[in-house]
N, C-alpha and C. Protein backbone atom coordinates (compact mmCIF):
# COMPACT_ATOMS: atom_id res chain seq x y z
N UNK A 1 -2.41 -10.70 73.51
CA UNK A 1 -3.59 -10.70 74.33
C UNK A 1 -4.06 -12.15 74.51
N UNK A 2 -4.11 -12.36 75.64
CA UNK A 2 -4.89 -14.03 76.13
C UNK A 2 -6.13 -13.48 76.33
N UNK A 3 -6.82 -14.70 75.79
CA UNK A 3 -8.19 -14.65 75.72
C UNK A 3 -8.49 -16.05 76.47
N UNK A 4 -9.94 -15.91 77.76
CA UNK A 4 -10.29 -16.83 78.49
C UNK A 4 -11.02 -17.91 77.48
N UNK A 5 -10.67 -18.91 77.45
CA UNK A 5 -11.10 -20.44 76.71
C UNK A 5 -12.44 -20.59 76.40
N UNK A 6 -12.47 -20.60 77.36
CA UNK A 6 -14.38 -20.63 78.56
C UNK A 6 -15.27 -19.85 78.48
N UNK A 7 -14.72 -18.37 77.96
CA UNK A 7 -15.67 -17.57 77.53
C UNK A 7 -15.51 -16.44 76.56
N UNK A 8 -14.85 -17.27 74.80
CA UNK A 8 -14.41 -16.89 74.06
C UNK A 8 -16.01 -16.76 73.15
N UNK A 9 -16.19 -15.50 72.69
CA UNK A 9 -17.06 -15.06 71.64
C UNK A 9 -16.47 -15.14 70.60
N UNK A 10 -16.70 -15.53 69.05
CA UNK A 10 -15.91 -15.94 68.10
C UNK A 10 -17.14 -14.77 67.49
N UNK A 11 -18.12 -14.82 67.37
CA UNK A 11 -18.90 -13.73 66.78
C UNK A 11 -18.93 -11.95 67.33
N UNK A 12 -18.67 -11.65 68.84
CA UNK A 12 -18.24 -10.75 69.52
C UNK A 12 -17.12 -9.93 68.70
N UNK A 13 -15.60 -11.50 68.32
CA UNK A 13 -14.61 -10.84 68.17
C UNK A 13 -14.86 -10.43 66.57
N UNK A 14 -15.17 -11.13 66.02
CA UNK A 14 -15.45 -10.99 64.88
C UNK A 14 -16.38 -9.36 64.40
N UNK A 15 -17.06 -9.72 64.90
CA UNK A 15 -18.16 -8.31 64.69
C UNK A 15 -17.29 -7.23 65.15
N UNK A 16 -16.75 -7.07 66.46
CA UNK A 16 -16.24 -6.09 66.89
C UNK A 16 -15.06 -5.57 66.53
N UNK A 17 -14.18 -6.56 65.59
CA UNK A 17 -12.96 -6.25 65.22
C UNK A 17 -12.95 -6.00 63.46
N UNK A 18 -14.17 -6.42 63.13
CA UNK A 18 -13.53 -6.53 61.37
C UNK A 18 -15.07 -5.68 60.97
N UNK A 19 -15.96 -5.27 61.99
CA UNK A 19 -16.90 -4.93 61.11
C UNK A 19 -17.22 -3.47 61.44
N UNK A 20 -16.18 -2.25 61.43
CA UNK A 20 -16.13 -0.71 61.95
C UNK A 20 -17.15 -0.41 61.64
N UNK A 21 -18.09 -0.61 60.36
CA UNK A 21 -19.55 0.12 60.30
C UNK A 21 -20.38 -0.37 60.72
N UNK A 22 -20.69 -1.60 61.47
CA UNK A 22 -21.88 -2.38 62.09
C UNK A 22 -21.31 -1.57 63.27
N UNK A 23 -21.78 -0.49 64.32
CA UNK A 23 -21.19 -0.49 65.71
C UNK A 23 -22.15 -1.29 66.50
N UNK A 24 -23.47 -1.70 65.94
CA UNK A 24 -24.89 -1.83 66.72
C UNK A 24 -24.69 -3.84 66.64
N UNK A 25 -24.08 -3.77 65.61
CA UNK A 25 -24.03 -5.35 65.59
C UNK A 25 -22.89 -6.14 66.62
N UNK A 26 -22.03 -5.13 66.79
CA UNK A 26 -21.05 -5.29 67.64
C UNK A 26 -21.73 -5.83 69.00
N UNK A 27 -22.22 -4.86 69.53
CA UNK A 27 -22.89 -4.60 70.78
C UNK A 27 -23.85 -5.86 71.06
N UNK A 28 -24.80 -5.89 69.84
CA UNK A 28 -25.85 -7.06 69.97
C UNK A 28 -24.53 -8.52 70.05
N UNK A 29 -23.75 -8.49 68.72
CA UNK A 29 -23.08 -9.79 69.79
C UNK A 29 -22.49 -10.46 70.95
N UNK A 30 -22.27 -8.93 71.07
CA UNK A 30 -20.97 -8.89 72.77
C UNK A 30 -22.54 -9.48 73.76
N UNK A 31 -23.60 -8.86 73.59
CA UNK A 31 -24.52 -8.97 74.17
C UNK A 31 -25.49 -10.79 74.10
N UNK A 32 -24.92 -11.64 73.04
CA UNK A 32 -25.57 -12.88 72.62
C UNK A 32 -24.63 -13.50 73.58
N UNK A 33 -25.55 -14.75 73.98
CA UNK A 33 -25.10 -16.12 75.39
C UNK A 33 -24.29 -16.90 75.00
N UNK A 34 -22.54 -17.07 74.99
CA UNK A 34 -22.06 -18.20 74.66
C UNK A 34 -21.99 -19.31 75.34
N UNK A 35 -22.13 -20.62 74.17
CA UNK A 35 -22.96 -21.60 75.15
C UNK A 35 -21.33 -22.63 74.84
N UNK A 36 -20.47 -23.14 75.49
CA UNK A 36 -19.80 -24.33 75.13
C UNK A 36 -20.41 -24.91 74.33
N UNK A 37 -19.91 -25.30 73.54
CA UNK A 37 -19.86 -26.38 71.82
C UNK A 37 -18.46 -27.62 72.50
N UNK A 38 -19.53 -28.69 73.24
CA UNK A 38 -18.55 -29.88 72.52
C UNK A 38 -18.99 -30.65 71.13
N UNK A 39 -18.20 -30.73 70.35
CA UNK A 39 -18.74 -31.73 69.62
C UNK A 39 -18.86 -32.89 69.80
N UNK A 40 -18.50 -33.50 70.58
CA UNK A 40 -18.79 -35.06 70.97
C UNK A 40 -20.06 -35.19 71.66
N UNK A 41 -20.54 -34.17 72.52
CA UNK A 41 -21.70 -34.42 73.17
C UNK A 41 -22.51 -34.26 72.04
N UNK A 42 -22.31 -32.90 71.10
CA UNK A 42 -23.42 -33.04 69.73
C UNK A 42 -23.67 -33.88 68.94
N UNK A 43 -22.75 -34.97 68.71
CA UNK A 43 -22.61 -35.87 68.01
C UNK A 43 -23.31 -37.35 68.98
N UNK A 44 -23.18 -37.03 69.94
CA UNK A 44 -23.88 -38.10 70.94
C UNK A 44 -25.22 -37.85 70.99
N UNK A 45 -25.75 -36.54 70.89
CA UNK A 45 -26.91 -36.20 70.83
C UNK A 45 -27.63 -37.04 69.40
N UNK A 46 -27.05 -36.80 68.15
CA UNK A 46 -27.79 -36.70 67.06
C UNK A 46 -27.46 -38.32 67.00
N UNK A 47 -26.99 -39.11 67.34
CA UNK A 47 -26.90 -40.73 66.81
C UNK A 47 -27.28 -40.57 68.04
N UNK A 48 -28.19 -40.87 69.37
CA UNK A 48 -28.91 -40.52 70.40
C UNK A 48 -30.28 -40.95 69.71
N UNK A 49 -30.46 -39.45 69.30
CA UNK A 49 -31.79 -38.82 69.13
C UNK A 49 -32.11 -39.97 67.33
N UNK A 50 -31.37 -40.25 66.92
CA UNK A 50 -31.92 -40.94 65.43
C UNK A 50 -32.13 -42.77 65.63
N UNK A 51 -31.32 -42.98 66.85
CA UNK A 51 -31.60 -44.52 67.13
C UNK A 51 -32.92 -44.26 68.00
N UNK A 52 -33.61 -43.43 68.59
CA UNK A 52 -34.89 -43.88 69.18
C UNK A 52 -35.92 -44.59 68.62
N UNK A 53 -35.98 -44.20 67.67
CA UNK A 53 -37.36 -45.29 66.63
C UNK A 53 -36.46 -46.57 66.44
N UNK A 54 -35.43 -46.62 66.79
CA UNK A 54 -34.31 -48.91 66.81
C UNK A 54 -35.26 -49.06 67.64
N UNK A 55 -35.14 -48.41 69.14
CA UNK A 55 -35.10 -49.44 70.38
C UNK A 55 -36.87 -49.08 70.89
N UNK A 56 -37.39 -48.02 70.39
CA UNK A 56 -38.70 -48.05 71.12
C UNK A 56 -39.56 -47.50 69.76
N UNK A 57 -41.36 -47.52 69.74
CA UNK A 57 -42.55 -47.75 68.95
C UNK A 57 -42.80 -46.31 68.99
N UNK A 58 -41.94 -45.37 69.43
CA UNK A 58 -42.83 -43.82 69.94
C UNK A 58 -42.74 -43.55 68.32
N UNK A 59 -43.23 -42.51 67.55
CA UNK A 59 -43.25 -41.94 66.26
C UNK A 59 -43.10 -40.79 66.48
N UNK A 60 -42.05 -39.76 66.17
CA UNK A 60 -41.77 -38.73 66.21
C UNK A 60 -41.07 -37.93 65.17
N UNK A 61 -41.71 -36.84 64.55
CA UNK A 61 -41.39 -36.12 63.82
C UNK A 61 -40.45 -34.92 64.38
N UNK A 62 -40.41 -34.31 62.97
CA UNK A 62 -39.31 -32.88 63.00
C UNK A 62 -40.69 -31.83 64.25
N UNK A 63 -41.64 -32.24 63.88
CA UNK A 63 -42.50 -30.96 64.55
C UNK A 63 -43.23 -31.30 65.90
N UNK A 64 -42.67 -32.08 66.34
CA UNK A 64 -43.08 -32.61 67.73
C UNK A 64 -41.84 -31.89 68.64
N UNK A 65 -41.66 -30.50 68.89
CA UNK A 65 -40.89 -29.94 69.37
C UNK A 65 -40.36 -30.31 70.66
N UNK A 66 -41.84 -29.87 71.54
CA UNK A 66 -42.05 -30.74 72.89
C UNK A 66 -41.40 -31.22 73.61
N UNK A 67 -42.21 -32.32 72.84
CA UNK A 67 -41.42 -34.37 72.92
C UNK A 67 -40.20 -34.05 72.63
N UNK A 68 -39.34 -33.97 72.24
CA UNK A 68 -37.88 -33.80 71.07
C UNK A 68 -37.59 -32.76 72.44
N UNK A 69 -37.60 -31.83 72.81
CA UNK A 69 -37.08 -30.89 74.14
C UNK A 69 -37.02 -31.82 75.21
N UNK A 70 -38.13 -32.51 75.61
CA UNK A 70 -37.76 -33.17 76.69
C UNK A 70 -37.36 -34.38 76.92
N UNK A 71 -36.55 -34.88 75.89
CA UNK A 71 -36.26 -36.20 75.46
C UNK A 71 -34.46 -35.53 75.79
N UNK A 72 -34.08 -34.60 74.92
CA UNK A 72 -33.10 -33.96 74.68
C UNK A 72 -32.72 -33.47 76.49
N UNK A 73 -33.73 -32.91 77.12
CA UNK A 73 -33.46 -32.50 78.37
C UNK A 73 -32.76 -33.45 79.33
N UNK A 74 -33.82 -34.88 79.44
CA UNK A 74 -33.38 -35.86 79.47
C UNK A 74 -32.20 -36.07 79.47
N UNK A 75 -31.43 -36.73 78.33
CA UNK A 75 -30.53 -37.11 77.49
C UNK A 75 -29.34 -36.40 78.18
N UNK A 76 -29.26 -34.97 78.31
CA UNK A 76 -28.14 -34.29 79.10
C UNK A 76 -28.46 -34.33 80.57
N UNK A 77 -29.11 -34.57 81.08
CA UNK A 77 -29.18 -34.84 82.26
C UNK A 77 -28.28 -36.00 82.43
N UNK A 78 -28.27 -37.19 81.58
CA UNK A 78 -27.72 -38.37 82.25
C UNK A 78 -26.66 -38.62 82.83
N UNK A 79 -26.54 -39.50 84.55
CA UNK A 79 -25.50 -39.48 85.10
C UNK A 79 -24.72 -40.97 84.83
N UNK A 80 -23.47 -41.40 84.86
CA UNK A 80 -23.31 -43.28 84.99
C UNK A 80 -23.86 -43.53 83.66
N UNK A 81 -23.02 -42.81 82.32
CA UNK A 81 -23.97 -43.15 81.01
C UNK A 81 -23.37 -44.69 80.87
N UNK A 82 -23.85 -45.19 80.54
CA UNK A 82 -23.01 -46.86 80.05
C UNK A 82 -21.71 -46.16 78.70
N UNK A 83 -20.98 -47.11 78.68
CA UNK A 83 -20.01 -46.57 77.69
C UNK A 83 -19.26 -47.74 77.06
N UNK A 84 -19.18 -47.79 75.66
CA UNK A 84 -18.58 -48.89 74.92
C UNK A 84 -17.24 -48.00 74.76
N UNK A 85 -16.38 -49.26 74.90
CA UNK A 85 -14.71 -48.62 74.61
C UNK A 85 -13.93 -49.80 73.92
N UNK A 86 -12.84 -49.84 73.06
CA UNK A 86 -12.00 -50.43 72.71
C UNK A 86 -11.69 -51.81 73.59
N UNK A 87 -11.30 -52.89 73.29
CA UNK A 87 -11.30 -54.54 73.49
C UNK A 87 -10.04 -54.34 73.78
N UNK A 88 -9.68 -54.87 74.80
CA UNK A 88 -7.93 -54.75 76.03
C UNK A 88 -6.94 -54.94 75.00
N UNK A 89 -7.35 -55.82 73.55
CA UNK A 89 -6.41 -56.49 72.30
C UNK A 89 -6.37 -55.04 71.22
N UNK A 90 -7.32 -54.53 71.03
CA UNK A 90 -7.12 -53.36 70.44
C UNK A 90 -6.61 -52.28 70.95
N UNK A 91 -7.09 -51.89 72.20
CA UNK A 91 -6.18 -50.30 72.85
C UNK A 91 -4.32 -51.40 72.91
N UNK A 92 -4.00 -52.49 73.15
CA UNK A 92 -3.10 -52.06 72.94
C UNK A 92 -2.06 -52.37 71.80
N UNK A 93 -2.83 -52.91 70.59
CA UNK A 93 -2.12 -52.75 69.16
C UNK A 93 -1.98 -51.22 69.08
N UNK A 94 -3.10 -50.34 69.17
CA UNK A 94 -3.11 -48.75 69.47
C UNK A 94 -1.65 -47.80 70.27
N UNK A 95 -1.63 -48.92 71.26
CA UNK A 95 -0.89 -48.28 72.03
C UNK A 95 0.52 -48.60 71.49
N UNK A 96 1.10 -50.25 70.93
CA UNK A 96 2.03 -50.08 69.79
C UNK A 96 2.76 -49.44 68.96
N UNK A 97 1.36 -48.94 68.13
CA UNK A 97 1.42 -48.32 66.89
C UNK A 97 1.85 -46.95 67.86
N UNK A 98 0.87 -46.31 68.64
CA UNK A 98 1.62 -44.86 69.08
C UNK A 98 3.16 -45.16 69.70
N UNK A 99 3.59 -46.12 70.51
CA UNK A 99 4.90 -46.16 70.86
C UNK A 99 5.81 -46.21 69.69
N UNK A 100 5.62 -47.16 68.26
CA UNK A 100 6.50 -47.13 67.40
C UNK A 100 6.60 -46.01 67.02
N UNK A 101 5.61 -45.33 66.69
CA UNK A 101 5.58 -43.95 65.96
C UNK A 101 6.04 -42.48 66.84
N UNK A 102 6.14 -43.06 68.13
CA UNK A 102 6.99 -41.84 68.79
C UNK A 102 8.59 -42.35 68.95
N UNK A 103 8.88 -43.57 68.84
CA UNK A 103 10.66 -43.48 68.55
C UNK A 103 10.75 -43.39 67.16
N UNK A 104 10.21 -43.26 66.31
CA UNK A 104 10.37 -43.08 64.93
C UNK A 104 10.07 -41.68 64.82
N UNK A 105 9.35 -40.72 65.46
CA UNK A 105 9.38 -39.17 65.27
C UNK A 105 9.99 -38.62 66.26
N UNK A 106 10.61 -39.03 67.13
CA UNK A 106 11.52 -38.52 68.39
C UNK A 106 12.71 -38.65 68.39
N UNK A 107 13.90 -38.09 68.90
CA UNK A 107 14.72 -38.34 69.19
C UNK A 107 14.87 -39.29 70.74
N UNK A 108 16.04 -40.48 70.67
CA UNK A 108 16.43 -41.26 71.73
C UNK A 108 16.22 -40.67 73.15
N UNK A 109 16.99 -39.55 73.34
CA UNK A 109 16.97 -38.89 74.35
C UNK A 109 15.47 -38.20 74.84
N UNK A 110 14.73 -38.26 74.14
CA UNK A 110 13.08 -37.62 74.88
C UNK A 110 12.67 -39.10 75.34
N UNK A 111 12.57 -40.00 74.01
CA UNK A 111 11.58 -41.50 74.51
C UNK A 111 12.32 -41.92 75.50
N UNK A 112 13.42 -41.52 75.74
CA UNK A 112 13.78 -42.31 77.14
C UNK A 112 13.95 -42.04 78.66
N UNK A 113 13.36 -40.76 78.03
CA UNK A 113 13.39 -39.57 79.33
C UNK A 113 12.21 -39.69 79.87
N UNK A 114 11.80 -38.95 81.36
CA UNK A 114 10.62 -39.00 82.21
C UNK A 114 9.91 -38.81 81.46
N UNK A 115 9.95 -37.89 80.67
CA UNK A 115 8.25 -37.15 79.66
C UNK A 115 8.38 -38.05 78.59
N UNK A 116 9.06 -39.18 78.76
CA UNK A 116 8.94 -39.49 77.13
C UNK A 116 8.15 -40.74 76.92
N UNK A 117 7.97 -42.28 76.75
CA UNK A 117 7.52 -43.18 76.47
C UNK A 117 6.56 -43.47 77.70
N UNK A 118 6.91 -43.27 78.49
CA UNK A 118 6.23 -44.02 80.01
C UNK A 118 5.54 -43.00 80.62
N UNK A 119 5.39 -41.80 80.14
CA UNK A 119 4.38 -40.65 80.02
C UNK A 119 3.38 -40.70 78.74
N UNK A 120 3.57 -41.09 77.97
CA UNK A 120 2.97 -41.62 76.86
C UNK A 120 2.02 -42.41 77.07
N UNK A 121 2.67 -43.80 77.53
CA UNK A 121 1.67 -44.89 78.33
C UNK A 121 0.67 -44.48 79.22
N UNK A 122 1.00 -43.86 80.05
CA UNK A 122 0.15 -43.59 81.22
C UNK A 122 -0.99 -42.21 80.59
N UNK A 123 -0.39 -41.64 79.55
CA UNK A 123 -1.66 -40.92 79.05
C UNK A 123 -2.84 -41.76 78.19
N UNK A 124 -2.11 -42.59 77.67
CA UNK A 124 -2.37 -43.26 77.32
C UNK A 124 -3.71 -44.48 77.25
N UNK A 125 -3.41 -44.59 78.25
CA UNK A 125 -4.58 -45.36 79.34
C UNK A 125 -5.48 -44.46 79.70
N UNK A 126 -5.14 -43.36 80.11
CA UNK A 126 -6.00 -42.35 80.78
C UNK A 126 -7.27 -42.08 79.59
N UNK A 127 -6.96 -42.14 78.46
CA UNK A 127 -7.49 -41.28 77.39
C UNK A 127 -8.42 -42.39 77.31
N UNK A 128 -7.95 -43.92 77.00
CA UNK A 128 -8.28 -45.15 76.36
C UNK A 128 -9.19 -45.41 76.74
N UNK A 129 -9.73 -44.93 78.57
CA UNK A 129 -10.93 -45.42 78.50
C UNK A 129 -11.68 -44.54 79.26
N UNK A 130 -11.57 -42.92 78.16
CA UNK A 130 -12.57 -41.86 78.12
C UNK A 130 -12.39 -42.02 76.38
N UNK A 131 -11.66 -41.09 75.77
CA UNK A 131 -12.07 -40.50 74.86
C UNK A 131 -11.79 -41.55 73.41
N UNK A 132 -11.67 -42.75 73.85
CA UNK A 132 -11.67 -43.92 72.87
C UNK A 132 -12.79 -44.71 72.96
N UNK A 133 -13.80 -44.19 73.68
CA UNK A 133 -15.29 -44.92 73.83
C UNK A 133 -16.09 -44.00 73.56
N UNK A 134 -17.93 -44.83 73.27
CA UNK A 134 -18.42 -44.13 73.16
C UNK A 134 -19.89 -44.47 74.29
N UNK A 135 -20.77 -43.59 73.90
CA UNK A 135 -21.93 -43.88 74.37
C UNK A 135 -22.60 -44.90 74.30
N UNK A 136 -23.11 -46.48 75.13
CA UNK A 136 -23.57 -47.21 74.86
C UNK A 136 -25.24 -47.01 74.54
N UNK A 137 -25.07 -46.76 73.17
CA UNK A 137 -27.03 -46.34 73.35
C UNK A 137 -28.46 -47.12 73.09
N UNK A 138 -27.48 -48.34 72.81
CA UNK A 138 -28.43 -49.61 73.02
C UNK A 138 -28.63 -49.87 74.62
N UNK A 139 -27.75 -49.78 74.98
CA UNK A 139 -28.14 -49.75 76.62
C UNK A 139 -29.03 -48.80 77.45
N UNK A 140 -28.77 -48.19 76.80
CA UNK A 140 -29.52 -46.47 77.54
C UNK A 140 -31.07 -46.77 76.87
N UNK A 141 -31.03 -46.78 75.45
CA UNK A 141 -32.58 -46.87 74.93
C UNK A 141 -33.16 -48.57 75.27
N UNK A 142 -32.82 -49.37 75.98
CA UNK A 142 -33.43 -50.65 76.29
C UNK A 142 -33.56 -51.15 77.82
N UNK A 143 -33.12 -49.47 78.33
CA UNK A 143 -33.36 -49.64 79.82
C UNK A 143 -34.82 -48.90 80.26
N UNK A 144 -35.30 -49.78 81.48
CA UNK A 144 -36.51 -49.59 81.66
C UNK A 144 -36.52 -48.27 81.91
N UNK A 145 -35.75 -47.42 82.50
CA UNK A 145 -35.78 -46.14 82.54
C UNK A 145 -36.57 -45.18 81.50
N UNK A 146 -35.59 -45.64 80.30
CA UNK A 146 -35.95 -44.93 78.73
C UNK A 146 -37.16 -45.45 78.79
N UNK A 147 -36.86 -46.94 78.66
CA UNK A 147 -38.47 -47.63 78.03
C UNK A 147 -39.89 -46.74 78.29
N UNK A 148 -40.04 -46.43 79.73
CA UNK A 148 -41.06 -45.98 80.53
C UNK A 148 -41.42 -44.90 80.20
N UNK A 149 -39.93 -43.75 79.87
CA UNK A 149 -40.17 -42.30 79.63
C UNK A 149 -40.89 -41.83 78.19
N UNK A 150 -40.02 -43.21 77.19
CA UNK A 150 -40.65 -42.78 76.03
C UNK A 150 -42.14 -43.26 75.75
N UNK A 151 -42.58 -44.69 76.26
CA UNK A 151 -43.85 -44.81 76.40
C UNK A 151 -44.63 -43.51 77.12
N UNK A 152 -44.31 -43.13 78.32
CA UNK A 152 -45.60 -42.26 78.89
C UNK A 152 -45.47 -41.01 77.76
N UNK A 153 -44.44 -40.83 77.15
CA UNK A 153 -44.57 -39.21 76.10
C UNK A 153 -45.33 -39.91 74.97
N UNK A 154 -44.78 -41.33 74.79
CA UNK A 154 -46.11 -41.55 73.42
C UNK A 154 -47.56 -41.75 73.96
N UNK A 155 -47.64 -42.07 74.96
CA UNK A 155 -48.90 -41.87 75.63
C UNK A 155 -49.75 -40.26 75.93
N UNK A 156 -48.45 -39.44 76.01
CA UNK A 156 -49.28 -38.14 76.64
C UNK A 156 -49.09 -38.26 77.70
N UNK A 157 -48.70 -38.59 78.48
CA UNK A 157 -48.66 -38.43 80.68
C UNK A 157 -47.69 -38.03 80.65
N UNK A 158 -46.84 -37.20 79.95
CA UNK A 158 -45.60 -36.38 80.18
C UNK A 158 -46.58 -35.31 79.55
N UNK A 159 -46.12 -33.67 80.81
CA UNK A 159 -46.71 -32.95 79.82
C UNK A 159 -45.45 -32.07 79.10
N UNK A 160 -46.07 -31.86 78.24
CA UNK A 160 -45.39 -30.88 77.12
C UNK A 160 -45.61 -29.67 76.83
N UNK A 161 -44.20 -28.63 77.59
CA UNK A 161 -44.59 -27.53 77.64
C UNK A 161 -44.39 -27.03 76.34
């Protein structure tokens, strides 16, 4: 059985397959919203959300829900995030180290084939400058943008539903 990626219930299957005497719990999960889980965006969120008191004076607690929702709302909204990535000298010692280590776990005949080394490279690059960077969040929290938003919420002129 294939199961769609995109809209896999891990609690659905779970409940519905291993738990024959819950039938009601079944139902309530099949029935709960699955939301995509990246972890990189979560992880962008929480070193995000813990450098705000670096770059700006706002004071915000665990119970300032609010503020913390629409900061967060914010935050995923953003389009053109700035992004720190690997130094042209490091992606390609990186890229080295992965070429040595695929003729050393490959046989001759793949690394030298279409799919093999020079498909490598070119993924290579592709990846290097997405998923080998990160969020620049000194940039993001020292742009007047932020600056403004988090002042007017420490001010109150944002309202807070």
């Amino acid at each position: 059985m294939h199961e769609d990626p995109g809209n896999f219930n891990t609690n659905a299957r779970f409940a519905c397959d291993h738990m024959d005497n819950a039938p009601h719990l079944c139902e309530i999960a099949k029935s709960s919203i699955v939301r995509p889980s990246n972890p990189s965006q979560t992880m962008d969120w929480y070193l995000f959300r813990n450098s705000i008191s670096i770059y700006h004076s706002i004071e915000l607690s665990d119970s300032d829900e609010g503020k913390w929702e629409k900061i967060e709302v914010k935050f995923y909204e953003m389009t053109d995030i700035p992004r720190l990535c690997l130094s042209p000298e490091w992606k390609y010692k990186l890229l080295q180290i992965s070429l040595d280590s695929e003729k050393t776990l490959t046989p001759e005949s793949w690394y030298n084939s279409q799919e093999g080394l020079e498909n490598l490279k070119s993924v290579f690059e592709e990846k290097s400058n997405s998923k080998l960077c990160s969020m620049d969040i000194e940039k993001i929290l020292t742009s007047v943008e932020w600056q403004d938003f988090l002042t007017d919420l420490e001010n109150d002129e944002i309202e807070v539903g």
